[in-house]
PDB file of N, CA and C in Angstrom:
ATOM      1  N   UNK A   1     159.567-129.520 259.352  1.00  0.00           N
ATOM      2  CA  UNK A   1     160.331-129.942 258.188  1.00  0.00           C
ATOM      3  C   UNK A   1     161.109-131.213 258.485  1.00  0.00           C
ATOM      4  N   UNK A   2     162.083-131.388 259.337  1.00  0.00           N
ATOM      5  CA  UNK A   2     162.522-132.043 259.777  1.00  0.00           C
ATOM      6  C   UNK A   2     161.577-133.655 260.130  1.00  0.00           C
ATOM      7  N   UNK A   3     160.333-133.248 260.633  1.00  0.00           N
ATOM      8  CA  UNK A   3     159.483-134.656 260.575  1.00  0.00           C
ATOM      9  C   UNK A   3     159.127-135.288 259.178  1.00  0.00           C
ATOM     10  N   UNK A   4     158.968-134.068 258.693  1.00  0.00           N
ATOM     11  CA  UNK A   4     158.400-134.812 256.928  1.00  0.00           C
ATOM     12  C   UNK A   4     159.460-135.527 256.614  1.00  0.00           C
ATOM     13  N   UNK A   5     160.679-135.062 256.511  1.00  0.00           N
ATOM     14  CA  UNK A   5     162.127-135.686 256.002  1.00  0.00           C
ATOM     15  C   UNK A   5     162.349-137.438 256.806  1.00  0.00           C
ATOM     16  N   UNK A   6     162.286-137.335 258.099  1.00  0.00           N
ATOM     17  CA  UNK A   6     162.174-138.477 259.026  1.00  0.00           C
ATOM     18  C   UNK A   6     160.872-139.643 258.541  1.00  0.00           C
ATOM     19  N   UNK A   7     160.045-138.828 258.168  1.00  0.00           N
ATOM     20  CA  UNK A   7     158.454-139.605 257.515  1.00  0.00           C
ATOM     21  C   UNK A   7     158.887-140.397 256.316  1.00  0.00           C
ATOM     22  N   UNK A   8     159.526-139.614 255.314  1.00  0.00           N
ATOM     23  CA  UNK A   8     159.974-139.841 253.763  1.00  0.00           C
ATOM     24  C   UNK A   8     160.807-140.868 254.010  1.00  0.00           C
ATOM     25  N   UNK A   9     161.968-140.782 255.159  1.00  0.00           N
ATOM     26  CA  UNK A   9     162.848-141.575 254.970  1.00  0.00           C
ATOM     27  C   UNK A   9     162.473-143.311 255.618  1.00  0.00           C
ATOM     28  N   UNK A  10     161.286-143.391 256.051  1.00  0.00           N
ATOM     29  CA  UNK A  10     160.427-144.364 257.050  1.00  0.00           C
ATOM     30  C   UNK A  10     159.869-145.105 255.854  1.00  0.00           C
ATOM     31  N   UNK A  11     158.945-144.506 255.427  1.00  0.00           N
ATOM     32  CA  UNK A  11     157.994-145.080 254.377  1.00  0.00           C
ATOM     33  C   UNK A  11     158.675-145.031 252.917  1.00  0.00           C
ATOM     34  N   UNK A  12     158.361-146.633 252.424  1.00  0.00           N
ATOM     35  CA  UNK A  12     158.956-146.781 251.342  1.00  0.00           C
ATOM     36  C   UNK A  12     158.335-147.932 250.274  1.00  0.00           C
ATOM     37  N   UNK A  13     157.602-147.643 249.296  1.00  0.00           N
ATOM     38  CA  UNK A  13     156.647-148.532 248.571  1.00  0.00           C
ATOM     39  C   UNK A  13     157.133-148.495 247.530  1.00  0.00           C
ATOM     40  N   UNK A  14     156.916-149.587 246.608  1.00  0.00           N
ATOM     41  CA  UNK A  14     157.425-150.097 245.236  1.00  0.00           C
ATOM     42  C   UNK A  14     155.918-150.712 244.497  1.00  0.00           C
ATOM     43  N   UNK A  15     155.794-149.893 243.668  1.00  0.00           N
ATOM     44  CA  UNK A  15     154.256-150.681 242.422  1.00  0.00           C
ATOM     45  C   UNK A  15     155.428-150.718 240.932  1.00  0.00           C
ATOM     46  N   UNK A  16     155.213-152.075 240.893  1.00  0.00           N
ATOM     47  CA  UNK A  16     155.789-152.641 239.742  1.00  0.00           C
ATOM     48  C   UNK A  16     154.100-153.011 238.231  1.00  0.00           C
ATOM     49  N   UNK A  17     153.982-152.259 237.281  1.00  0.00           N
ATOM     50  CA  UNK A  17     153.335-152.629 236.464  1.00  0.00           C
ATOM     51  C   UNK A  17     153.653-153.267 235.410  1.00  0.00           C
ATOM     52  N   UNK A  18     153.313-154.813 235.173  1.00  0.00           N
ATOM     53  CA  UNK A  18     153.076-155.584 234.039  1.00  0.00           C
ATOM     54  C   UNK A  18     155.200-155.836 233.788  1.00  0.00           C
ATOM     55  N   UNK A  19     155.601-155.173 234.531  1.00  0.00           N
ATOM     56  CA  UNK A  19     157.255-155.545 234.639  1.00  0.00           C
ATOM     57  C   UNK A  19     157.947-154.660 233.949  1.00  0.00           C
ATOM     58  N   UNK A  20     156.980-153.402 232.973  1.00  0.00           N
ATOM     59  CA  UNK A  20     157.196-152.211 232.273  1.00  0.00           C
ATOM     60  C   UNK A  20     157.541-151.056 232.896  1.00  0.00           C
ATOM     61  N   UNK A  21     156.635-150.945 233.881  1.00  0.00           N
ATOM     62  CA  UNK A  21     156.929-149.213 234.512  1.00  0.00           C
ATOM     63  C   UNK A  21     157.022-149.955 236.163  1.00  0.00           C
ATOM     64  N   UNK A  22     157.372-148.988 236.845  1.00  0.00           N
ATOM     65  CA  UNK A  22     157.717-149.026 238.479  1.00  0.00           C
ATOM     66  C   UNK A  22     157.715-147.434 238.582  1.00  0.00           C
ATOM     67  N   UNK A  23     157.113-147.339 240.100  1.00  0.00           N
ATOM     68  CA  UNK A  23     156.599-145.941 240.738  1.00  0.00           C
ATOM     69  C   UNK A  23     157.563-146.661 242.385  1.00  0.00           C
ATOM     70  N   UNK A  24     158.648-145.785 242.698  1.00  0.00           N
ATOM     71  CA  UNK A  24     159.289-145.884 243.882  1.00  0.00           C
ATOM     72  C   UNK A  24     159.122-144.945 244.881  1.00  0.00           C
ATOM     73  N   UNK A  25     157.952-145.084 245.938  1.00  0.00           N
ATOM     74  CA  UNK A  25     158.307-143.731 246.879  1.00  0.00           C
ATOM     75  C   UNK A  25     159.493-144.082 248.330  1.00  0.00           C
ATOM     76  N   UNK A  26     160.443-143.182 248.831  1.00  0.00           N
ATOM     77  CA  UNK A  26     160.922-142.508 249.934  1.00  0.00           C
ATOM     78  C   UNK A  26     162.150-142.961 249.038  1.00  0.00           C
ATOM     79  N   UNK A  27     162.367-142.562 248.201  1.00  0.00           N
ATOM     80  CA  UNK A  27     163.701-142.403 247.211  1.00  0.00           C
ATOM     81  C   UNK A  27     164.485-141.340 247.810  1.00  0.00           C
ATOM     82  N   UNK A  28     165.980-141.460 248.278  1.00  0.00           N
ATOM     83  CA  UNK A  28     166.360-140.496 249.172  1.00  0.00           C
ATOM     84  C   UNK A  28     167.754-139.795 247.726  1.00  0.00           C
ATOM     85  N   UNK A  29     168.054-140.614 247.020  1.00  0.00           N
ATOM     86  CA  UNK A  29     169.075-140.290 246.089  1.00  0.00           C
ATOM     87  C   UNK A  29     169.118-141.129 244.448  1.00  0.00           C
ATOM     88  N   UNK A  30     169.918-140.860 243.402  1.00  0.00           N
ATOM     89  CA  UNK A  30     169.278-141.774 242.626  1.00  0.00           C
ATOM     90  C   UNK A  30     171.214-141.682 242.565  1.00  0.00           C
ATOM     91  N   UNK A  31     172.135-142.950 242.558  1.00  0.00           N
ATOM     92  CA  UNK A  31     173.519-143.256 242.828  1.00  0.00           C
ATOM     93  C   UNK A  31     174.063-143.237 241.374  1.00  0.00           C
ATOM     94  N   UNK A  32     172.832-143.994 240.497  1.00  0.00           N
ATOM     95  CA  UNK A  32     173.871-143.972 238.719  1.00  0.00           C
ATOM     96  C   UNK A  32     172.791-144.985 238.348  1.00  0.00           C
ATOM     97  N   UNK A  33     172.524-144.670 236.904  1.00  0.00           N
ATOM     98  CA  UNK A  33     171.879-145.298 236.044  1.00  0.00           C
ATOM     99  C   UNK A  33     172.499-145.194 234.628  1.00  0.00           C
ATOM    100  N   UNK A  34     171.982-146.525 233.758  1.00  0.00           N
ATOM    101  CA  UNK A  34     172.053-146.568 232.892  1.00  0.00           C
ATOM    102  C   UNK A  34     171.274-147.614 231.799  1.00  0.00           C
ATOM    103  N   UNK A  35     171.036-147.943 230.550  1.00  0.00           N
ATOM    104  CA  UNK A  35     169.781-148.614 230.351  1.00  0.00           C
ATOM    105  C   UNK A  35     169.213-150.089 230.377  1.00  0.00           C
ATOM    106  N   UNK A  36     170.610-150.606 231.369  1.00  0.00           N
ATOM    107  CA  UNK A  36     170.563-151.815 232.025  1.00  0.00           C
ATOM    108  C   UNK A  36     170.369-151.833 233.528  1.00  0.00           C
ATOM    109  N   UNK A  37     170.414-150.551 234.394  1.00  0.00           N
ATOM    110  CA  UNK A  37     170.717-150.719 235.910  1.00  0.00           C
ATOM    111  C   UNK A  37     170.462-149.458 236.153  1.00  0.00           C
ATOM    112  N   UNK A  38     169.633-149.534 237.338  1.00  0.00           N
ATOM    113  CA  UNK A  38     169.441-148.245 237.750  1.00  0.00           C
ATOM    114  C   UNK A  38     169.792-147.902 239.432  1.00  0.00           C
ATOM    115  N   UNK A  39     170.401-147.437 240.069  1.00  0.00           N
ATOM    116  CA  UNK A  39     170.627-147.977 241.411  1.00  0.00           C
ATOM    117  C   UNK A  39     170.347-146.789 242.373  1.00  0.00           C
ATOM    118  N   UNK A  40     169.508-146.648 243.688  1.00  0.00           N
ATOM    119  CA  UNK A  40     169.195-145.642 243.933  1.00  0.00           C
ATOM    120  C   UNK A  40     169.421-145.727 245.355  1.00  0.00           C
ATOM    121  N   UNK A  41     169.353-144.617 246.226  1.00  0.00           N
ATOM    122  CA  UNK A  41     169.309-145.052 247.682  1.00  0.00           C
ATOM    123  C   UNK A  41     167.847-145.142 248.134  1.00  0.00           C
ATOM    124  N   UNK A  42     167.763-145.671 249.036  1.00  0.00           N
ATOM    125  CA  UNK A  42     166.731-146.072 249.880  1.00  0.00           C
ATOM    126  C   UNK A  42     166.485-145.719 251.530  1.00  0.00           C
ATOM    127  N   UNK A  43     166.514-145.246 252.598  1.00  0.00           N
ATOM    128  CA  UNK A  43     166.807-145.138 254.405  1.00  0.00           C
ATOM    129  C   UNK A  43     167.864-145.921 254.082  1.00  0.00           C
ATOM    130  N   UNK A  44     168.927-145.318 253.314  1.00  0.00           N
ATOM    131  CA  UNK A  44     170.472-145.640 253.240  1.00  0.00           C
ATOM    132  C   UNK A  44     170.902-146.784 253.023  1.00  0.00           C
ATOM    133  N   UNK A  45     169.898-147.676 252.417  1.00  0.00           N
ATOM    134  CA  UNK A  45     170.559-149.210 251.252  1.00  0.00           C
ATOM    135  C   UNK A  45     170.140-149.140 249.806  1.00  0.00           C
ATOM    136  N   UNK A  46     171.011-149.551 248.976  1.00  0.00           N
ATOM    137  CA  UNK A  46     170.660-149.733 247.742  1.00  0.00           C
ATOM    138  C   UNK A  46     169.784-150.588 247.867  1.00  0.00           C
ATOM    139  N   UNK A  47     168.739-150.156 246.079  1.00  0.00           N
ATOM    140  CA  UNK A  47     167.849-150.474 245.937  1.00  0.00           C
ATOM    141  C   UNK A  47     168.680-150.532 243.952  1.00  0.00           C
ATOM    142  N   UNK A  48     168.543-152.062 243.699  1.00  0.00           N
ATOM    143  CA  UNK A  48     169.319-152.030 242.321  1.00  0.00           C
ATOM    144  C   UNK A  48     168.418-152.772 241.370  1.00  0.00           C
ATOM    145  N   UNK A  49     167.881-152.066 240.413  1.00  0.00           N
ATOM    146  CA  UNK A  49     166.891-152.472 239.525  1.00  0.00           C
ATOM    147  C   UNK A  49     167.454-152.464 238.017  1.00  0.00           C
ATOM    148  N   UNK A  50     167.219-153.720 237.895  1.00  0.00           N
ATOM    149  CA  UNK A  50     168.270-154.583 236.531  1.00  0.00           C
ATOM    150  C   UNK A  50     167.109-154.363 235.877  1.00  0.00           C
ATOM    151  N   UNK A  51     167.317-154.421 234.270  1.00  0.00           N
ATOM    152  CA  UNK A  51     166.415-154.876 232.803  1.00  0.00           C
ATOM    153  C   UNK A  51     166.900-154.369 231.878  1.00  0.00           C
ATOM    154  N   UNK A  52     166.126-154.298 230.773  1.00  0.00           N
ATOM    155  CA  UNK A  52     166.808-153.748 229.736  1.00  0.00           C
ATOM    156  C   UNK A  52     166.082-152.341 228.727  1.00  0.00           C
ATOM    157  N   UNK A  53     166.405-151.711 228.329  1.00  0.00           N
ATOM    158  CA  UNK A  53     165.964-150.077 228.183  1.00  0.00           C
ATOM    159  C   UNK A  53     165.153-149.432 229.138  1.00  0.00           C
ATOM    160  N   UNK A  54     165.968-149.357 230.602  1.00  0.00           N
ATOM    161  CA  UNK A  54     165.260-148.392 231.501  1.00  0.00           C
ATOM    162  C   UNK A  54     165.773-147.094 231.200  1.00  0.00           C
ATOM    163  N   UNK A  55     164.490-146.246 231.780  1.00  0.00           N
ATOM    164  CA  UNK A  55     164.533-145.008 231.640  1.00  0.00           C
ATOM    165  C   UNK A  55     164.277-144.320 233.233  1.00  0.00           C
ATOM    166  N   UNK A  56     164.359-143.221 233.069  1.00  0.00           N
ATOM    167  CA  UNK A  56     164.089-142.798 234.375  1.00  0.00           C
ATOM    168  C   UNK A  56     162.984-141.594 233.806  1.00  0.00           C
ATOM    169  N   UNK A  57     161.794-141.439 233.688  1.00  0.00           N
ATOM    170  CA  UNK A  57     160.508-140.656 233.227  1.00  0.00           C
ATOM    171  C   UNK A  57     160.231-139.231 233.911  1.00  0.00           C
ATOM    172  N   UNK A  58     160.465-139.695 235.687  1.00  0.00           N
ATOM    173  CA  UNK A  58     160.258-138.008 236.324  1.00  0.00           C
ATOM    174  C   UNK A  58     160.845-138.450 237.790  1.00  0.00           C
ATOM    175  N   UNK A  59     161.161-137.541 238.197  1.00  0.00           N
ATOM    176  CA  UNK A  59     161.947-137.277 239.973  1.00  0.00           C
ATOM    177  C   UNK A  59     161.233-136.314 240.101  1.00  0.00           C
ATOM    178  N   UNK A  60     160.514-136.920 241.310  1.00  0.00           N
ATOM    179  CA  UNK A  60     160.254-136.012 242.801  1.00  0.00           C
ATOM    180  C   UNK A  60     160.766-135.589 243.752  1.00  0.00           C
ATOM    181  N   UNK A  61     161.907-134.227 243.710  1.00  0.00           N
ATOM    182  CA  UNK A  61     163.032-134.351 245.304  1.00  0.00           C
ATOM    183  C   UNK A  61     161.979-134.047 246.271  1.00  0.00           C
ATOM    184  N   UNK A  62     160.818-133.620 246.152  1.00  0.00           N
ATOM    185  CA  UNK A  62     159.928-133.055 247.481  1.00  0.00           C
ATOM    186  C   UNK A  62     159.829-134.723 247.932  1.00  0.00           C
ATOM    187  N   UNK A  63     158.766-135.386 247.096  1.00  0.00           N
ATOM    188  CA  UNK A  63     158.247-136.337 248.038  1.00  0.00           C
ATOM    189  C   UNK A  63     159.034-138.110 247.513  1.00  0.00           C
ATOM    190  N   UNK A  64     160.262-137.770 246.802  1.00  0.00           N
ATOM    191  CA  UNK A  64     160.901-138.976 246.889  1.00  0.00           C
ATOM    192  C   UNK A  64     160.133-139.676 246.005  1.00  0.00           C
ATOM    193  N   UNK A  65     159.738-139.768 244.828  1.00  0.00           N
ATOM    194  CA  UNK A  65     159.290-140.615 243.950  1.00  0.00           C
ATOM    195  C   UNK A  65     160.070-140.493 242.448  1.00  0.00           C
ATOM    196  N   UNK A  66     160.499-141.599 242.184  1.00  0.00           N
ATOM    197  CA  UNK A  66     160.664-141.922 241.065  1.00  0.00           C
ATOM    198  C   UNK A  66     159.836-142.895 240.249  1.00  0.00           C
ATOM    199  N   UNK A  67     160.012-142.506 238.576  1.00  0.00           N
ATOM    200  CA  UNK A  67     159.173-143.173 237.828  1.00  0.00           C
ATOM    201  C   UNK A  67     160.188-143.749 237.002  1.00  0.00           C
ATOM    202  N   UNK A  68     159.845-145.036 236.808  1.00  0.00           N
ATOM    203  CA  UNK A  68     160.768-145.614 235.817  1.00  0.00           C
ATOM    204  C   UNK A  68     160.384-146.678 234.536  1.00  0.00           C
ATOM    205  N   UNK A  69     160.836-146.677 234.016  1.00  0.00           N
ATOM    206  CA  UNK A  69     159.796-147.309 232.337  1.00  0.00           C
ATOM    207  C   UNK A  69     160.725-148.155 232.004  1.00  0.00           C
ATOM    208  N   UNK A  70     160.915-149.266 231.123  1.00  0.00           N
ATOM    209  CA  UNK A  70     161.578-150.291 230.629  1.00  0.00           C
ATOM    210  C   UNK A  70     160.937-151.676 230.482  1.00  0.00           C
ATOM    211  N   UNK A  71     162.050-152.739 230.350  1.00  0.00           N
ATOM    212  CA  UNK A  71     161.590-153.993 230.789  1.00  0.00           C
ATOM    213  C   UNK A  71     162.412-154.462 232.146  1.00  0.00           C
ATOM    214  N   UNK A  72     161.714-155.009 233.131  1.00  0.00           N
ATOM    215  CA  UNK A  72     162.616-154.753 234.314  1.00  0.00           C
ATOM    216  C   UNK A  72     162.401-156.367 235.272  1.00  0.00           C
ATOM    217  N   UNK A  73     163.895-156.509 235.203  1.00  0.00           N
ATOM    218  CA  UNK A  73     164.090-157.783 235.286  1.00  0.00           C
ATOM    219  C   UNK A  73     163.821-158.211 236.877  1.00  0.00           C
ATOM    220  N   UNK A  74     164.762-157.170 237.515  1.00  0.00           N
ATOM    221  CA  UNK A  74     164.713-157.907 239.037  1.00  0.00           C
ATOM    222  C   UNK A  74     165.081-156.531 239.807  1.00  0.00           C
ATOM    223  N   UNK A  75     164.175-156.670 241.115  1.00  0.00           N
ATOM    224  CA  UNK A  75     164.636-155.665 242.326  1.00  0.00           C
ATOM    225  C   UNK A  75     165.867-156.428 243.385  1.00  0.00           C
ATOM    226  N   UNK A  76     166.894-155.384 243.649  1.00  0.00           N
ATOM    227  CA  UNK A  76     167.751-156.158 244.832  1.00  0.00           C
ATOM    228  C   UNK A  76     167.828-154.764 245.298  1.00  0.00           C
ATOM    229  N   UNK A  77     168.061-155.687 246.869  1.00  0.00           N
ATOM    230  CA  UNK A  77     168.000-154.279 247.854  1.00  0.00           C
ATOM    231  C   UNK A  77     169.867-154.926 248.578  1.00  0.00           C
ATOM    232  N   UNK A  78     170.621-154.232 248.940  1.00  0.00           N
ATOM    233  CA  UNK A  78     171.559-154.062 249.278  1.00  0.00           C
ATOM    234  C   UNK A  78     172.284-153.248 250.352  1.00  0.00           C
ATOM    235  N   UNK A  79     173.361-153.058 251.574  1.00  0.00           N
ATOM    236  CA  UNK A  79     173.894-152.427 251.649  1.00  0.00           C
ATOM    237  C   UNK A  79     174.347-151.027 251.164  1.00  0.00           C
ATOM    238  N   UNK A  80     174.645-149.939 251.564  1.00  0.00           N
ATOM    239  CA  UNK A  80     174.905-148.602 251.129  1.00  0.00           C
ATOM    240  C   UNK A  80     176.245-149.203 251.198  1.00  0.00           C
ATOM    241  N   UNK A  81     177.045-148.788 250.257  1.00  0.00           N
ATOM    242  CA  UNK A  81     178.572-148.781 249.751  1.00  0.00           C
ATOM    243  C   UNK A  81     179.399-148.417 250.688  1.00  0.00           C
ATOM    244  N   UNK A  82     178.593-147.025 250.880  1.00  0.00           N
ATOM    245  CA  UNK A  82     179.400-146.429 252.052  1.00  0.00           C
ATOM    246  C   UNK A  82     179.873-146.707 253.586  1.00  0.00           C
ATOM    247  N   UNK A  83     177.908-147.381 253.625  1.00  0.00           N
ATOM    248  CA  UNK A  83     178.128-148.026 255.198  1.00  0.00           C
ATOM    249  C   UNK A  83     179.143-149.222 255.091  1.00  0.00           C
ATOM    250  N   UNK A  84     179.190-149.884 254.179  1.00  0.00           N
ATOM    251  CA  UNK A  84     179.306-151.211 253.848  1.00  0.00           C
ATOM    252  C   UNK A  84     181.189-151.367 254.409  1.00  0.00           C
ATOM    253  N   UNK A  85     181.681-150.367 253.291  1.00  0.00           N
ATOM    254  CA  UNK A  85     183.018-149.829 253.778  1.00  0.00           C
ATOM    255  C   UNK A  85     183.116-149.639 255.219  1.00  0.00           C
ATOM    256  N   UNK A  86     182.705-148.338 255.653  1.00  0.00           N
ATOM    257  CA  UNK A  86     182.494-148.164 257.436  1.00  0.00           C
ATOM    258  C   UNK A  86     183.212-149.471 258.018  1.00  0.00           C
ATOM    259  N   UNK A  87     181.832-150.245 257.914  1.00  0.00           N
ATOM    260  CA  UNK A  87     182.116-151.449 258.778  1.00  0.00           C
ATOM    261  C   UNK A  87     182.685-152.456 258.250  1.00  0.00           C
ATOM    262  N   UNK A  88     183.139-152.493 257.153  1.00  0.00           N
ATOM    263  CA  UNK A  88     184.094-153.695 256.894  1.00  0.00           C
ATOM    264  C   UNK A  88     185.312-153.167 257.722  1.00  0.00           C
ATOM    265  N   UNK A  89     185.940-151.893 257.994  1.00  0.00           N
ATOM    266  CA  UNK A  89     187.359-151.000 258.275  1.00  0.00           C
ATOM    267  C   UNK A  89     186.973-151.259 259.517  1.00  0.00           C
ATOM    268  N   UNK A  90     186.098-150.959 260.591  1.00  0.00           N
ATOM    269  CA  UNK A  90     186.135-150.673 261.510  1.00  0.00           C
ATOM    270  C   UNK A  90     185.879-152.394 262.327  1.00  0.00           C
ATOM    271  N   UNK A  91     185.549-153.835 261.680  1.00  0.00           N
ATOM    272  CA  UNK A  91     185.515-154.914 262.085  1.00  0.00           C
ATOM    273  C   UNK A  91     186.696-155.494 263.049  1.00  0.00           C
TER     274      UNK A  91
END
């Protein structure tokens, strides 16, 4: 169990179609969405996907996939909030 979880959290692919739908696998959390922004974790960095009427279609907690539908402007990958804090305090 423990390897699959270590596997999931390793591998991580993004298929963006026609800029409408996106299929995200090793999705570890989904942080807050709404139908401009959807922001999710990733092996513990955001992953922040801007556009306009996103949806979120289906979650996979087994194998970490999300489906997402809209018009979708831009992927940014980011820092985890949390770590981000960590080490700003501890600098």
């Amino acid at each position: 169990m423990d390897e699959r979880k270590n596997l999931k959290s390793k591998i991580h692919n993004v298929l963006i179609e026609n800029r409408e739908k996106i299929t995200i696998n090793g999705v570890d959390d989904v942080e807050s969405f709404d139908e401009n922004n959807i922001i999710l974790i990733v092996n513990d960095e955001l992953l922040v996907i801007k556009g306009f009427d996103l949806r979120i279609n289906k979650i996979n907690t087994e194998t970490g996939e999300v489906f997402i539908e809209g018009q979708i402007y831009s992927l940014e990958y980011g820092e985890s909030p949390k770590k981000g804090l960590l080490s700003r305090l501890f600098k």
